[in-house]
C-alpha atoms as a PDB file:
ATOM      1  CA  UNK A   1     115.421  50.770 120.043  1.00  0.00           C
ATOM      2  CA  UNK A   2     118.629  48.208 119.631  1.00  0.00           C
ATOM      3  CA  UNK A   3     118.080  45.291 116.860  1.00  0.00           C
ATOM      4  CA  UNK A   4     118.013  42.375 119.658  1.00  0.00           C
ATOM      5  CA  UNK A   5     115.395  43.558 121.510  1.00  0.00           C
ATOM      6  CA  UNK A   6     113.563  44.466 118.449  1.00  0.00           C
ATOM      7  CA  UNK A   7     113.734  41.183 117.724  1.00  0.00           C
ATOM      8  CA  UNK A   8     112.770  39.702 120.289  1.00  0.00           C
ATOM      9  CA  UNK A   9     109.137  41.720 120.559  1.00  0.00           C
ATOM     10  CA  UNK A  10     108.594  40.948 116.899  1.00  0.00           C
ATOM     11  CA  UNK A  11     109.242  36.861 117.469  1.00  0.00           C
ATOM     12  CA  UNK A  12     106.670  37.790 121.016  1.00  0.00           C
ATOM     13  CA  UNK A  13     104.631  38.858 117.878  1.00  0.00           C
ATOM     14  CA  UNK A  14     105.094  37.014 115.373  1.00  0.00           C
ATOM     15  CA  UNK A  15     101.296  36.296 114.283  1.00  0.00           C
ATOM     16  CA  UNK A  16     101.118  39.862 113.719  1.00  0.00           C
ATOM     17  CA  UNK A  17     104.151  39.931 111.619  1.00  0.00           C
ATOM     18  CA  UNK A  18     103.255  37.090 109.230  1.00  0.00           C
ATOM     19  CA  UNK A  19      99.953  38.846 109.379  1.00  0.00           C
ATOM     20  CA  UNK A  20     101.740  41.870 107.878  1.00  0.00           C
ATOM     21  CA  UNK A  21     103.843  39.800 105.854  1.00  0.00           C
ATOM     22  CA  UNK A  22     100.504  38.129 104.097  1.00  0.00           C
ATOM     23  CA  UNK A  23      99.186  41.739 103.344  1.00  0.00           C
ATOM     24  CA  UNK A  24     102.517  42.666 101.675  1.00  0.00           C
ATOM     25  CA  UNK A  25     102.600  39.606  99.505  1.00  0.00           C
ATOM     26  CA  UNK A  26      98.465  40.766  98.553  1.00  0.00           C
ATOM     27  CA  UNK A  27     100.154  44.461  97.615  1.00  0.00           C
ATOM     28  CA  UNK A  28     102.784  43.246  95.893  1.00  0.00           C
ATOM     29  CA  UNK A  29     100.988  40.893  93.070  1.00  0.00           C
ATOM     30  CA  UNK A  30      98.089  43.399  92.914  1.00  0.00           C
ATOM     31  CA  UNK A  31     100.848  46.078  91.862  1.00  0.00           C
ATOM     32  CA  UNK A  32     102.392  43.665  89.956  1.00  0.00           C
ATOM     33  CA  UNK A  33     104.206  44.147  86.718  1.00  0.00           C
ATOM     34  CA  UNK A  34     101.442  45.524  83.965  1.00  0.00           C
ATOM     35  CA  UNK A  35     100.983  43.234  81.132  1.00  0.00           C
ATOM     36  CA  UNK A  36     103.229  43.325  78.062  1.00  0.00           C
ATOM     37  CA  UNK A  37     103.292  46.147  75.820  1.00  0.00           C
ATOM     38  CA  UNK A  38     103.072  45.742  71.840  1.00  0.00           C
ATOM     39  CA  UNK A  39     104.846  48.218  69.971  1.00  0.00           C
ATOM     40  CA  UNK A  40     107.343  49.086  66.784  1.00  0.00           C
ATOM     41  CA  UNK A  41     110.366  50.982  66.566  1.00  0.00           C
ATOM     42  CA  UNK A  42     112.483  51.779  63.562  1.00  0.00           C
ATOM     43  CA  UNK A  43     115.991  52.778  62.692  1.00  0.00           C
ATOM     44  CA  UNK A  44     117.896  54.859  60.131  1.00  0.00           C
ATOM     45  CA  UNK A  45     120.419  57.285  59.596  1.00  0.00           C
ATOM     46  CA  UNK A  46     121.535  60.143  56.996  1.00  0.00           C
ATOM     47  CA  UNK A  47     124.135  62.228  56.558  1.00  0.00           C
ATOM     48  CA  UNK A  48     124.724  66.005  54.991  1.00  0.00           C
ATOM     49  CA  UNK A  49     126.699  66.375  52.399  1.00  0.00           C
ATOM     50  CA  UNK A  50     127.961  69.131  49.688  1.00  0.00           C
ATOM     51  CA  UNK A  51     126.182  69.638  46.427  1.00  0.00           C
ATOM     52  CA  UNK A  52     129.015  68.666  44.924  1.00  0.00           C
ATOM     53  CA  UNK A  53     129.758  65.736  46.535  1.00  0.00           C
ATOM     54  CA  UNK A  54     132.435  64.603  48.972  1.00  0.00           C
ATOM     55  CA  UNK A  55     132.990  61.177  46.910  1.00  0.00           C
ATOM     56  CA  UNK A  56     133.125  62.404  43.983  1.00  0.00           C
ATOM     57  CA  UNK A  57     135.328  65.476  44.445  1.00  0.00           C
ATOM     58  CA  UNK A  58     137.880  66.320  46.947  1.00  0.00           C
ATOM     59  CA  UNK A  59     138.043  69.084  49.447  1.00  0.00           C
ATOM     60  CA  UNK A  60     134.853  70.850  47.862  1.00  0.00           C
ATOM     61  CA  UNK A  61     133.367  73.753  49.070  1.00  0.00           C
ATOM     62  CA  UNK A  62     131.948  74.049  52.439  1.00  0.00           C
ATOM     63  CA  UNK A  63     132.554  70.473  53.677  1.00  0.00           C
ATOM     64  CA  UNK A  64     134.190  71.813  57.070  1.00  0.00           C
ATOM     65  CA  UNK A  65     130.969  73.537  57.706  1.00  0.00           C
ATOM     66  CA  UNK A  66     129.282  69.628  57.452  1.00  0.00           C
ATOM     67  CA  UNK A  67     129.071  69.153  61.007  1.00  0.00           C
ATOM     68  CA  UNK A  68     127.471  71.836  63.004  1.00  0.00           C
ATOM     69  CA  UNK A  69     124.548  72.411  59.829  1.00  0.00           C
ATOM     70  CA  UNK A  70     123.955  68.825  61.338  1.00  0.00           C
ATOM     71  CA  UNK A  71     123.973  69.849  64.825  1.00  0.00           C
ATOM     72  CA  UNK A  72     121.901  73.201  63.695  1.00  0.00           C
ATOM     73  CA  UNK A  73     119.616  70.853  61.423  1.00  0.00           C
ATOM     74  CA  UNK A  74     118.882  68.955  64.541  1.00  0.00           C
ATOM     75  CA  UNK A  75     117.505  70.933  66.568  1.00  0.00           C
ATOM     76  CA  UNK A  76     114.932  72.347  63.953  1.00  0.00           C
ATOM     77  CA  UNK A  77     113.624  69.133  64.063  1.00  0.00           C
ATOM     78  CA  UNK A  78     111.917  69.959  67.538  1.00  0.00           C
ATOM     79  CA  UNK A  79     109.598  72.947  65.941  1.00  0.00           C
ATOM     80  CA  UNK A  80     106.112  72.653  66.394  1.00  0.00           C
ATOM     81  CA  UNK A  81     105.607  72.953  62.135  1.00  0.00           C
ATOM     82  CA  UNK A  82     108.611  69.949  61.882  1.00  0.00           C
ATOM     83  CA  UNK A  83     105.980  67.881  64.202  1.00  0.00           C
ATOM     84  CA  UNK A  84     103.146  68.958  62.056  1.00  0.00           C
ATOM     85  CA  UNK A  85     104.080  67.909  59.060  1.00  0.00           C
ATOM     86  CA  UNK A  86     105.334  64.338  60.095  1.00  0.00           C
ATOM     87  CA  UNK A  87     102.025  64.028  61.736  1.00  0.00           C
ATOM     88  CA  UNK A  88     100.327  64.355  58.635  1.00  0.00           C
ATOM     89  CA  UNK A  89     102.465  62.564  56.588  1.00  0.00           C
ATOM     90  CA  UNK A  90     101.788  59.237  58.767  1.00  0.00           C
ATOM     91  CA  UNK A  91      98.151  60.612  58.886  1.00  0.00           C
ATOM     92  CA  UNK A  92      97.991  60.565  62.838  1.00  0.00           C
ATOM     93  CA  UNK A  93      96.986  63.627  64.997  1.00  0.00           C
ATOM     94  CA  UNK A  94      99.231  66.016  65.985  1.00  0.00           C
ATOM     95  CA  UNK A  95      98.587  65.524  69.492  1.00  0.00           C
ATOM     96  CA  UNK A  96      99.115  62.122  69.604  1.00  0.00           C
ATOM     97  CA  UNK A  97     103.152  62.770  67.863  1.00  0.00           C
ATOM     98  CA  UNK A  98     105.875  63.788  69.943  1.00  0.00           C
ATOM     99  CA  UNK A  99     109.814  64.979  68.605  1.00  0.00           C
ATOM    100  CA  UNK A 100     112.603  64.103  71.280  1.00  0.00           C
ATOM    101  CA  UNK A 101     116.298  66.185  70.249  1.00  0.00           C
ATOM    102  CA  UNK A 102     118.141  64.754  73.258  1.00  0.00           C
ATOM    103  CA  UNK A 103     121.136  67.205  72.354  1.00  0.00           C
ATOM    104  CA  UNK A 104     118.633  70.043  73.512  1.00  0.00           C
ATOM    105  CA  UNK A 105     118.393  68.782  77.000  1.00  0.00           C
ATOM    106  CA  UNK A 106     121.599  66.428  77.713  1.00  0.00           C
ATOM    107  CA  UNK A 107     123.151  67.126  80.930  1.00  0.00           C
ATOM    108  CA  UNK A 108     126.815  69.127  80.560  1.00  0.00           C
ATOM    109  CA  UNK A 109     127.682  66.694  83.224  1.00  0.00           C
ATOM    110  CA  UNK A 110     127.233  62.907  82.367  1.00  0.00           C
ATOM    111  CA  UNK A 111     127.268  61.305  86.001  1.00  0.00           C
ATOM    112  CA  UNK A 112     124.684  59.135  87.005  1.00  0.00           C
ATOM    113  CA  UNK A 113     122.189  61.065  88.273  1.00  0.00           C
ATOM    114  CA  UNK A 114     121.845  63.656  85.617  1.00  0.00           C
ATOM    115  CA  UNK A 115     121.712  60.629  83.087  1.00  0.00           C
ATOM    116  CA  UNK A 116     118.800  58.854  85.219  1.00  0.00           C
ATOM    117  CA  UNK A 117     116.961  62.213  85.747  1.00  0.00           C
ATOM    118  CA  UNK A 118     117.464  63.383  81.518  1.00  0.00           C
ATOM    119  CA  UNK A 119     116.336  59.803  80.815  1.00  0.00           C
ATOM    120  CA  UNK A 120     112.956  59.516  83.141  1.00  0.00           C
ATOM    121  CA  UNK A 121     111.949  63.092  82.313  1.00  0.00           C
ATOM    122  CA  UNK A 122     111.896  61.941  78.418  1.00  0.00           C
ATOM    123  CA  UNK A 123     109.366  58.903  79.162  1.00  0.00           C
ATOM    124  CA  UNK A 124     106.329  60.088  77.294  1.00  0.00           C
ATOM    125  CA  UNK A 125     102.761  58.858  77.440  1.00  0.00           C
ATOM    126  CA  UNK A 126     102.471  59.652  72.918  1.00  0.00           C
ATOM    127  CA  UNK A 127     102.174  56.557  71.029  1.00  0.00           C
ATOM    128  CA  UNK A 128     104.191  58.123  68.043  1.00  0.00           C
ATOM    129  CA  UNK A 129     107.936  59.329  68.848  1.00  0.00           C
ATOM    130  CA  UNK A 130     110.697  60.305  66.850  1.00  0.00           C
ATOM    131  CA  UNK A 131     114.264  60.979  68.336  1.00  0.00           C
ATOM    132  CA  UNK A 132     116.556  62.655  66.685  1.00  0.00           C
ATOM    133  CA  UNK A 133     120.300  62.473  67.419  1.00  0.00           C
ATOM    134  CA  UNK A 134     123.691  63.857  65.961  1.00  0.00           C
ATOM    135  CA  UNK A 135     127.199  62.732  65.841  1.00  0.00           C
ATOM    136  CA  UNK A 136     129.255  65.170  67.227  1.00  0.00           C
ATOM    137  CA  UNK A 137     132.676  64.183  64.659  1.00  0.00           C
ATOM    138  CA  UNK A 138     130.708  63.285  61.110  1.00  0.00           C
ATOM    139  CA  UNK A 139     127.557  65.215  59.676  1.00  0.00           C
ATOM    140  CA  UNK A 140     125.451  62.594  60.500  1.00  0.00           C
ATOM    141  CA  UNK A 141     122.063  62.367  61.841  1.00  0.00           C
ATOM    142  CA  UNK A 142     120.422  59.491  63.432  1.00  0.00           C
ATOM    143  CA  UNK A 143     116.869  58.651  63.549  1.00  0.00           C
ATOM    144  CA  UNK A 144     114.858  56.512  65.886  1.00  0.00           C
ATOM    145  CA  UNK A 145     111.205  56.191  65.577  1.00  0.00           C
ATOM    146  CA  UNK A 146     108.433  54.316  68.107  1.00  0.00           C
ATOM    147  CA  UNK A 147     104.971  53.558  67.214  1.00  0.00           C
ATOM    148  CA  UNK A 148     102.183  50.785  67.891  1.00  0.00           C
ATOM    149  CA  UNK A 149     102.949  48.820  65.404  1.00  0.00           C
ATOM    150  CA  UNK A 150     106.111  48.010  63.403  1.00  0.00           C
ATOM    151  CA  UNK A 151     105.078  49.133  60.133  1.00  0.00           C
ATOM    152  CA  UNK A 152     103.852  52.563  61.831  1.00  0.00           C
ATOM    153  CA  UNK A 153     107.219  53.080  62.651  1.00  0.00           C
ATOM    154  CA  UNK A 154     108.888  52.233  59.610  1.00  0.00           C
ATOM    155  CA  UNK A 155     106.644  54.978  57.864  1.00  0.00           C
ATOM    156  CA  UNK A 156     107.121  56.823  60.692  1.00  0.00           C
ATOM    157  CA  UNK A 157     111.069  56.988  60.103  1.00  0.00           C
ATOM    158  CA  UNK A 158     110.943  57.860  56.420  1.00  0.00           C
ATOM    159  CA  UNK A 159     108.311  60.809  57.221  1.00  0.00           C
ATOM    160  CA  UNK A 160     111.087  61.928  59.729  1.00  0.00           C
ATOM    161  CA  UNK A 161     114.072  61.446  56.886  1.00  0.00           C
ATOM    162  CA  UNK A 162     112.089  63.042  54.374  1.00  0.00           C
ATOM    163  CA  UNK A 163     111.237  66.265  56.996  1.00  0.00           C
ATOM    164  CA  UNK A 164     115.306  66.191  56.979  1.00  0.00           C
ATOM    165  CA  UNK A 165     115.573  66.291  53.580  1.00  0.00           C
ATOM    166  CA  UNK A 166     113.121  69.055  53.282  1.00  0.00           C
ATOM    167  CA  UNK A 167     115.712  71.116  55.235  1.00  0.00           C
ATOM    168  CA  UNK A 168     118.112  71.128  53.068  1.00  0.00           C
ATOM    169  CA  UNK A 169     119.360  73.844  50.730  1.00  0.00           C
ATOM    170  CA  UNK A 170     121.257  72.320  47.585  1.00  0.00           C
ATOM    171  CA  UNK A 171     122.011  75.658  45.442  1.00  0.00           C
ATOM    172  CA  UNK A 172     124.917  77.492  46.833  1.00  0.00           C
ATOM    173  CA  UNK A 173     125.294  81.216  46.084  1.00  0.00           C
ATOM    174  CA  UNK A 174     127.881  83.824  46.840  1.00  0.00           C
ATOM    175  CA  UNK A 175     125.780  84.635  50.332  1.00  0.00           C
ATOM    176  CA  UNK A 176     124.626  80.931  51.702  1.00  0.00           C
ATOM    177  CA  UNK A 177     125.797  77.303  51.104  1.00  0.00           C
ATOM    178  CA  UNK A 178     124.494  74.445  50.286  1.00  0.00           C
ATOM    179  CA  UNK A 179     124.054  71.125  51.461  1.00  0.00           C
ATOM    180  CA  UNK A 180     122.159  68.198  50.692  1.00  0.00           C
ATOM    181  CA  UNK A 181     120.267  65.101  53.238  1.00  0.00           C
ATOM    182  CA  UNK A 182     121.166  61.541  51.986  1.00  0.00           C
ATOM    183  CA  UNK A 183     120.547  58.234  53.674  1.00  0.00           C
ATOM    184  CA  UNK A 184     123.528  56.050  54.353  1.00  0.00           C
ATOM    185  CA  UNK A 185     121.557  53.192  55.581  1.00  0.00           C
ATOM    186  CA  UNK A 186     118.103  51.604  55.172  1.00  0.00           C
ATOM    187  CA  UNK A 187     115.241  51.809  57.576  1.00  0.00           C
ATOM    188  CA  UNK A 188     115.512  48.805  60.041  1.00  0.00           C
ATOM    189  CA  UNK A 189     112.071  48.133  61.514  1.00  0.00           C
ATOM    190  CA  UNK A 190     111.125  45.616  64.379  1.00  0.00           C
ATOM    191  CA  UNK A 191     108.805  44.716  66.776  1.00  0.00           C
ATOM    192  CA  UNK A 192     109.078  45.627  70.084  1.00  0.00           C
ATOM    193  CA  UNK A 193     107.305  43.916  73.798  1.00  0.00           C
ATOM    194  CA  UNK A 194     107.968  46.150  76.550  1.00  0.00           C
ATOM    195  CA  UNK A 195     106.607  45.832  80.162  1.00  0.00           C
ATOM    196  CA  UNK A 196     107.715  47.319  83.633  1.00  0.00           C
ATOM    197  CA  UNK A 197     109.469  45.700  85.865  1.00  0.00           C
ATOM    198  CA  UNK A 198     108.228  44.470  89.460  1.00  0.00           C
ATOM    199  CA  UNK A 199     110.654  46.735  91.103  1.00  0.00           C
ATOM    200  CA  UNK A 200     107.705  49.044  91.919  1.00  0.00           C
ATOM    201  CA  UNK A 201     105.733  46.329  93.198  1.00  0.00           C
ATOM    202  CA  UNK A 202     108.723  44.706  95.368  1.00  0.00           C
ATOM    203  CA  UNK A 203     109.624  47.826  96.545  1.00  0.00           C
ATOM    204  CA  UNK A 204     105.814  48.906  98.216  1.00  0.00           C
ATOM    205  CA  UNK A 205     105.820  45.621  99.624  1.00  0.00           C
ATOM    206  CA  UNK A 206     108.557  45.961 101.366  1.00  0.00           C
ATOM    207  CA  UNK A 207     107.805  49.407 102.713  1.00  0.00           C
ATOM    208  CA  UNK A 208     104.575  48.488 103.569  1.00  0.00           C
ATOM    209  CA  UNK A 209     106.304  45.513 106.042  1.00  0.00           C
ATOM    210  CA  UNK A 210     108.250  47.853 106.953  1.00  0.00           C
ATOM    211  CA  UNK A 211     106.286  50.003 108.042  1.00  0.00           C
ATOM    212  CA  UNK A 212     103.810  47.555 109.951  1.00  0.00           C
ATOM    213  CA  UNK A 213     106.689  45.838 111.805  1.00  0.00           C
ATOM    214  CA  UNK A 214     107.378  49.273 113.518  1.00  0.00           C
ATOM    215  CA  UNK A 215     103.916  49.432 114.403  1.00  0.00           C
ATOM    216  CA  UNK A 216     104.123  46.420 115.711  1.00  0.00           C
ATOM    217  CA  UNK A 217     107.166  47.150 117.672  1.00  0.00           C
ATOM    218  CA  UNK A 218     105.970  50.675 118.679  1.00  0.00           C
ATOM    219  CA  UNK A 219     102.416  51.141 119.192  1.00  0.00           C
ATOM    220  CA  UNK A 220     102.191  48.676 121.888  1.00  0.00           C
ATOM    221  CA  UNK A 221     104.847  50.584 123.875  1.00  0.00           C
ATOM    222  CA  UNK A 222     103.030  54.153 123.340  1.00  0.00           C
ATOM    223  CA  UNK A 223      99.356  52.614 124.227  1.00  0.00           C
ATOM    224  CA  UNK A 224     101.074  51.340 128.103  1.00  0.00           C
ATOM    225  CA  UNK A 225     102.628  54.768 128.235  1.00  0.00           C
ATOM    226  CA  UNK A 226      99.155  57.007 127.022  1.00  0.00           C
ATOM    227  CA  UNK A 227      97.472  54.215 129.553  1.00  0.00           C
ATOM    228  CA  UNK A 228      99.898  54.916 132.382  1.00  0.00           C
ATOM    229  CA  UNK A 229      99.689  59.204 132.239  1.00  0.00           C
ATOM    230  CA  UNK A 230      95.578  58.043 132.271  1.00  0.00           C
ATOM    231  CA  UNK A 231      95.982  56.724 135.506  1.00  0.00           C
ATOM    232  CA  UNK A 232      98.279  59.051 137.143  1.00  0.00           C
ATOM    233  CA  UNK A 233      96.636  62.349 135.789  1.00  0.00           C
ATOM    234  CA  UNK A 234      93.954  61.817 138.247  1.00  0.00           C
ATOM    235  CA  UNK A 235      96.048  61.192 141.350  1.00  0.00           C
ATOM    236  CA  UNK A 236      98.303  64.146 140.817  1.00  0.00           C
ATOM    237  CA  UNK A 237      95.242  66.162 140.719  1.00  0.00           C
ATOM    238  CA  UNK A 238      93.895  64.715 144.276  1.00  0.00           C
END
């Protein structure tokens, strides 16, 4: 069917279409955006360094290997005993905690479609997150925490720093070498009001019109058709 004469049988019917239109409206503010969400998040960052340290001494021992124990120290952050132990040092059930290492599940590709996909698939229903996140140049780790409230999350990112720390190993010997967890910057808490948007609402709406305008258009058409093969079944069989 051509626009025009779509058109036209939609003005023919144009009660029906602002009857549809009314009923989209109703479906749209009864999906409507949800109401605001209270929350906390929290900020910090550390950063490995030599026992004997890089600002103090020059060139020491094992500072080239800085980068990837950060990458390597990372990534042990997603174990299930890492996520234990924060849990109990904010006191909040285990269940109810969840670690994100976005390294572990980046796309290799960064177009916009693997970015959209990596970034709806880490939406989680927990109330307590921690992200973890390295710099792929300097030995640095960055820490982002979310939790119901904004002191919540502020504990929760020095439970997370302190789980860090924990995996460090400052003695070096003649098999391993070691490193040690400092912060570089202090633990920036804030509250946080998050809602969603009424794309989901404007978007059902407009499907739904959609949808009842070509029902409109069509249904009309098929009943004269299913009416017409009534009446001429009959004389064909005569």
């Amino acid at each position: 069917m051509e626009i025009v004469p779509l058109l036209r049988v939609l003005w023919r019917r144009r009660l029906l279409v602002g009857l549809g239109a009314l009923l989209a409206i109703g479906i749209g503010v009864i999906v409507g955006p949800a109401a605001p969400v209270h929350g906390g998040a929290a900020t910090t960052r550390v950063v490995l360094d030599t026992p004997s340290s890089q600002i103090v001494f020059r060139d020491p021992r094992g500072a080239d290997t800085l980068t990837w124990r950060a990458a390597l120290l990372t990534d042990l952050m997603a174990t299930e005993e890492t996520r234990a132990g924060i849990a109990r040092a904010v006191g909040v059930p285990e269940s109810r905690l969840v670690i994100v290492v976005p390294a572990l599940t980046a796309p290799a590709d960064p177009t916009t479609l693997p970015i959209a996909a990596t970034e709806a698939s880490a939406i989680r229903p927990e109330p307590y997150v921690v992200a973890f996140r390295y710099d792929t140049r300097l030995p640095v780790i960055s820490i982002e925490t979310h939790a119901p409230n904004r002191g919540a999350a502020a504990r929760l990112a020095e439970a997370a720093t302190r789980a860090l720390q924990a995996g460090s190993s400052p003695n070096t010997t003649d098999v391993t070498q070691g490193f040690v967890v400092d912060s570089v910057a202090p633990i920036q808490a804030r509250a946080t009001v998050t809602g969603s948007r009424p794309v989901k609402a404007l978007g059902l709406a407009v499907f739904f019109l959609c949808f009842w305008c070509a029902g409109v258009a069509v249904v009309p058409r098929v009943v004269r058709i299913l009416r017409g093969a009534g009446r001429a079944q009959p004389a064909h069989s005569a």
